[in-house]
N, C-alpha and C. Protein backbone atom coordinates (compact mmCIF):
# COMPACT_ATOMS: atom_id res chain seq x y z
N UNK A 1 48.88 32.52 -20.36
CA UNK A 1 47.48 32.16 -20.19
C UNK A 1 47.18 30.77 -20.75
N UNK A 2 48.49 30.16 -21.40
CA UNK A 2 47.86 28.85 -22.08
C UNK A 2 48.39 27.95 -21.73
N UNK A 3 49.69 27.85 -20.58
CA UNK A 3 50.13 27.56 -20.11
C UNK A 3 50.00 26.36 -19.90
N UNK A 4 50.38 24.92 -19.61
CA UNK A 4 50.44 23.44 -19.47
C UNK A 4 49.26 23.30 -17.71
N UNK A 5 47.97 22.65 -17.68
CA UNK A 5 47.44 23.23 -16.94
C UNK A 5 48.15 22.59 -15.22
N UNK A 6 48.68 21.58 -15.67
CA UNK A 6 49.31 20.94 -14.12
C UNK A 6 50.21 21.86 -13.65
N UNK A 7 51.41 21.94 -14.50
CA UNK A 7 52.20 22.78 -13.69
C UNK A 7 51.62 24.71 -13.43
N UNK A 8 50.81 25.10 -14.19
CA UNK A 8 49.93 26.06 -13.76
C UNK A 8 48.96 26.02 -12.53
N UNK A 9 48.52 25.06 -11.75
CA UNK A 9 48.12 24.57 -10.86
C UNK A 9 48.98 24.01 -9.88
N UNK A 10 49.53 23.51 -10.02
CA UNK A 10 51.10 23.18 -9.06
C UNK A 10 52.22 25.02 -8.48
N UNK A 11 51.81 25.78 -9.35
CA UNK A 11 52.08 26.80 -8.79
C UNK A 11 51.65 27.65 -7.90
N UNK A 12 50.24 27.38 -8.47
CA UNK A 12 49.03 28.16 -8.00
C UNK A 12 49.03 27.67 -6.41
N UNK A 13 49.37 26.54 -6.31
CA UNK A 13 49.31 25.88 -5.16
C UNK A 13 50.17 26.45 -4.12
N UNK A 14 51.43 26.22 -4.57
CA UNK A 14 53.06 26.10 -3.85
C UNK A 14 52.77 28.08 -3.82
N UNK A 15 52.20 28.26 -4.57
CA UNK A 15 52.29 29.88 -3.99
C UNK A 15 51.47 30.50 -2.89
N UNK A 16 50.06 29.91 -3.14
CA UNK A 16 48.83 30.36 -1.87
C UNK A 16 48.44 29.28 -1.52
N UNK A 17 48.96 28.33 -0.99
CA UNK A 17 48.40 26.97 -0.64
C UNK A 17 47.09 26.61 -0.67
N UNK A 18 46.51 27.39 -1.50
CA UNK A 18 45.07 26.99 -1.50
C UNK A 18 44.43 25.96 -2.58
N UNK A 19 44.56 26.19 -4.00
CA UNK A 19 44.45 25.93 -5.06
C UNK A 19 44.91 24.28 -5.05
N UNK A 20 44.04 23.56 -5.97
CA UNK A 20 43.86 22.47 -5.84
C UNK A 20 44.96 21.84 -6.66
N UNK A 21 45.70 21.00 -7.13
CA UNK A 21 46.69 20.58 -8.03
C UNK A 21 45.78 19.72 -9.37
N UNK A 22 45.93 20.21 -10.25
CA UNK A 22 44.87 18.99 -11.34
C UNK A 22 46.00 17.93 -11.21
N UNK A 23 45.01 16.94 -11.43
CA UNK A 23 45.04 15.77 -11.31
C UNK A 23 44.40 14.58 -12.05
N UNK A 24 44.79 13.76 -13.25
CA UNK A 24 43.73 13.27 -13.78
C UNK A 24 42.67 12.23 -12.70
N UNK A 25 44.06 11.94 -11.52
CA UNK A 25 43.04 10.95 -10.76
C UNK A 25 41.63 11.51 -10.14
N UNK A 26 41.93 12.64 -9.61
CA UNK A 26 41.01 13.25 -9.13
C UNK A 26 39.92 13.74 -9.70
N UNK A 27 40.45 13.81 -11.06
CA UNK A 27 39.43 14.28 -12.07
C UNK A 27 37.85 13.26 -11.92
N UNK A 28 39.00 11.61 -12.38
CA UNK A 28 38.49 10.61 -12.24
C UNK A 28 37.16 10.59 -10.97
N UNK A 29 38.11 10.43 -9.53
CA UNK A 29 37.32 10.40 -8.79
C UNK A 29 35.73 10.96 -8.56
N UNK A 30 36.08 12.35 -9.25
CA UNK A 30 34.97 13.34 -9.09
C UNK A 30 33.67 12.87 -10.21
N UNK A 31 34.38 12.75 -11.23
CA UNK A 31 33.42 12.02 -12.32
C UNK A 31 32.70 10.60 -11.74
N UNK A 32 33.38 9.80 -10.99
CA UNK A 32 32.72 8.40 -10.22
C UNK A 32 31.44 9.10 -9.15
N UNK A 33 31.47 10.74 -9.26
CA UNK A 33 30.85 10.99 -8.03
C UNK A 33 29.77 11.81 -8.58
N UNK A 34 29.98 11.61 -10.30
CA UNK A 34 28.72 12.62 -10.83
C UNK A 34 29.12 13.83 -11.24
N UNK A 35 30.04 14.33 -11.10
CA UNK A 35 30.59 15.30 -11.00
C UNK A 35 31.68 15.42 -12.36
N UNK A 36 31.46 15.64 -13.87
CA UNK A 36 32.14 15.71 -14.74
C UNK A 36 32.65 17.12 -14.96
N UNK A 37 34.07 16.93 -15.09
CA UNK A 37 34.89 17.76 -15.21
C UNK A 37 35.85 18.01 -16.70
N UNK A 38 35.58 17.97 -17.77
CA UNK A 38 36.38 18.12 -18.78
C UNK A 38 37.58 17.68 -18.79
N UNK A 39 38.53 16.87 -19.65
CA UNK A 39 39.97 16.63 -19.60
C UNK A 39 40.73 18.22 -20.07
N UNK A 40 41.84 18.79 -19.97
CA UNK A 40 42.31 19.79 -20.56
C UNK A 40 43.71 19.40 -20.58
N UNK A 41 44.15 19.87 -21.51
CA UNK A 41 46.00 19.90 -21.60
C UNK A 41 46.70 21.50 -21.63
N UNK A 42 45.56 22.35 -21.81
CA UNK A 42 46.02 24.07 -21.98
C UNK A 42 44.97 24.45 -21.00
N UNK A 43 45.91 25.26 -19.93
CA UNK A 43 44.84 25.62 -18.95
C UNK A 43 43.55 26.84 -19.57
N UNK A 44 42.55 25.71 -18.62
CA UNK A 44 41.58 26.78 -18.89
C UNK A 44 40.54 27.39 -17.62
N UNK A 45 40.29 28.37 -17.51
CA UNK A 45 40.45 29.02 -16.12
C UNK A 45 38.83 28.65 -15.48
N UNK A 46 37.65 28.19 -16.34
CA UNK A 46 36.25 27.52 -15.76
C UNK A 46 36.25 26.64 -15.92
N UNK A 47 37.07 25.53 -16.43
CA UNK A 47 37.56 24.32 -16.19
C UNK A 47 38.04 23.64 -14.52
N UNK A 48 39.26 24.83 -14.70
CA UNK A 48 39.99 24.54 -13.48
C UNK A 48 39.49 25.04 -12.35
N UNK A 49 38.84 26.03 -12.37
CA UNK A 49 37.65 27.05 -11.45
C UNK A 49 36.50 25.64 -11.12
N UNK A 50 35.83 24.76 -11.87
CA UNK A 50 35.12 24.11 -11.58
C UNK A 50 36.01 22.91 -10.69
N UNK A 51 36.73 22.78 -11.23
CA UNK A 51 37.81 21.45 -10.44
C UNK A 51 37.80 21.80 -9.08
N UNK A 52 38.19 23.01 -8.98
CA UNK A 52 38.25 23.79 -7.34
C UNK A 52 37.51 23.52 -6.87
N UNK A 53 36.13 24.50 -7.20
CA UNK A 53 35.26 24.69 -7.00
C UNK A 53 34.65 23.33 -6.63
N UNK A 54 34.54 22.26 -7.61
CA UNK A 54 33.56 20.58 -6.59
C UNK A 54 34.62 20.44 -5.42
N UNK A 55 35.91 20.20 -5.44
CA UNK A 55 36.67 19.59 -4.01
C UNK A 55 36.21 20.32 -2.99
N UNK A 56 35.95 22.22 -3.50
CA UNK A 56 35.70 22.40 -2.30
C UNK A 56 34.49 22.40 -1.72
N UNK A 57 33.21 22.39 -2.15
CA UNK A 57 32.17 21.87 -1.95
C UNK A 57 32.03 20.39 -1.07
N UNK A 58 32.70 19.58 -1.70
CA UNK A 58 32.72 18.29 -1.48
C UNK A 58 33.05 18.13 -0.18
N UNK A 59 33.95 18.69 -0.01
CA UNK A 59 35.49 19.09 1.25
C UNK A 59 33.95 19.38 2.45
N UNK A 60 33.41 20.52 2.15
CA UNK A 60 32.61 21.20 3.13
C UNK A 60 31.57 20.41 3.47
N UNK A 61 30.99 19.38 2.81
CA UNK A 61 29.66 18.67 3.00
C UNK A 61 30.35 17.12 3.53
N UNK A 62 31.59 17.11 4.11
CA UNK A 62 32.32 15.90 4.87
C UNK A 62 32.22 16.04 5.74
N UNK A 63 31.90 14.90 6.51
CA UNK A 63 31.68 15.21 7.81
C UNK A 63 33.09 15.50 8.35
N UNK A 64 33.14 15.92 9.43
CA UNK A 64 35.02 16.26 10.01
C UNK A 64 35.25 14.93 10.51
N UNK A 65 34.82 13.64 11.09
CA UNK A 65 35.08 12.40 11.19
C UNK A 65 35.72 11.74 10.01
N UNK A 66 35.69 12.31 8.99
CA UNK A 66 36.55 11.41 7.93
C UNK A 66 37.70 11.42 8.53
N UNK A 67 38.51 12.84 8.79
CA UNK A 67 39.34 13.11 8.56
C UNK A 67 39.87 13.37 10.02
N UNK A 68 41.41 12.97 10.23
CA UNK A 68 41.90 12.90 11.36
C UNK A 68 42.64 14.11 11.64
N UNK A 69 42.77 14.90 12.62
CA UNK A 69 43.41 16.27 13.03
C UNK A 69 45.09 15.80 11.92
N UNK A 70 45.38 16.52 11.27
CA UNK A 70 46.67 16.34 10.43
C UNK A 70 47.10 17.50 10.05
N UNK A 71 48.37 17.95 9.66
CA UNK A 71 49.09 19.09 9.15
C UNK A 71 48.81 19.47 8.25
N UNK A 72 48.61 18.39 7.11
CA UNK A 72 47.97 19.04 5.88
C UNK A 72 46.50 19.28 6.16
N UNK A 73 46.45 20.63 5.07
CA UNK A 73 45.00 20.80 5.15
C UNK A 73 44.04 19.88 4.77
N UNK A 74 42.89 20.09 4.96
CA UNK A 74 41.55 19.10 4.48
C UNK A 74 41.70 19.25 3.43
N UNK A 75 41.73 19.83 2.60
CA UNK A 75 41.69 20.11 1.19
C UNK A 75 42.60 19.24 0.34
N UNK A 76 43.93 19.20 0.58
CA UNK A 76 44.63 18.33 0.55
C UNK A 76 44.47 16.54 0.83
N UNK A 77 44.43 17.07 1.94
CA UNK A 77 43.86 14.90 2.27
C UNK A 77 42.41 14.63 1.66
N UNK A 78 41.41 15.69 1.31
CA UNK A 78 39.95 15.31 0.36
C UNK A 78 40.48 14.76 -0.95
N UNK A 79 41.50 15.65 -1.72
CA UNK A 79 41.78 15.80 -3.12
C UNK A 79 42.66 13.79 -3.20
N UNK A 80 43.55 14.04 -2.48
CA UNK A 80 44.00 12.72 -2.30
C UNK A 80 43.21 11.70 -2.04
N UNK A 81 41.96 11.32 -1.39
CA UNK A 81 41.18 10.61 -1.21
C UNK A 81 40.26 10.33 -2.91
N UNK A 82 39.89 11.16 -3.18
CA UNK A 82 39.10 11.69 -4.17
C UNK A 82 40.31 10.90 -5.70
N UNK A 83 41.47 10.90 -5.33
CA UNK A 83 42.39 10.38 -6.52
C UNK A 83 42.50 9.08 -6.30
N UNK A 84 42.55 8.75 -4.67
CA UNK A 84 42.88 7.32 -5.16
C UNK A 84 41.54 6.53 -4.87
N UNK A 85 40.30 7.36 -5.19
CA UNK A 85 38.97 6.46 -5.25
C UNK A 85 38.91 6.50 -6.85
N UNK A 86 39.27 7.89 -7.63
CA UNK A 86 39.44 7.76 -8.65
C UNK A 86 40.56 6.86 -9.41
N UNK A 87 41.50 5.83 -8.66
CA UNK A 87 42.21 4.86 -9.25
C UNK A 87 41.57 3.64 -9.29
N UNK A 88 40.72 3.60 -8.34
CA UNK A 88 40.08 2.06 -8.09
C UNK A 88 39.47 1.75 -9.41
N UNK A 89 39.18 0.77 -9.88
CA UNK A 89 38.58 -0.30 -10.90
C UNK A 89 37.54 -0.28 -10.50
């Protein structure tokens, strides 16, 4: 339960492809968007529940024009978008 929270999320993922991967970039991003999310190093489950929880919100209130018909899910290409807006300066 206390587990390192990335690779606890990196599982979560690779097992039900649903679950979002933490990410500090993304963290980032989401915070540029209003949206503060706590740093954690020991997973914590309304932490990471909220992390989900904004991408997928976020995800749903996009228009489908962002995003081009692709293999990976939306969820995936949002979270990635969302990290490397959270890299920009």
């Amino acid at each position: 339960a206390r587990s390192d929270i990335r690779r606890l999320s990196a599982y979560l993922h690779f097992t039900h492809h649903t679950y979002a991967i933490w990410d500090e970039d993304t963290r980032s991003g989401l915070s540029k968007l209003g949206i503060e999310i706590p740093s954690i190093e020991k997973a914590d489950p309304f932490a990471y529940g909220a992390y989900i929880t904004s991408i997928e919100l976020l995800k749903d209130v996009a228009p489908f024009t962002c995003f081009l018909e692709h293999d990976v899910p939306r969820q995936r290409l949002f979270q990635a978008a969302l990290a490397a807006y959270g890299r920009e300066s």
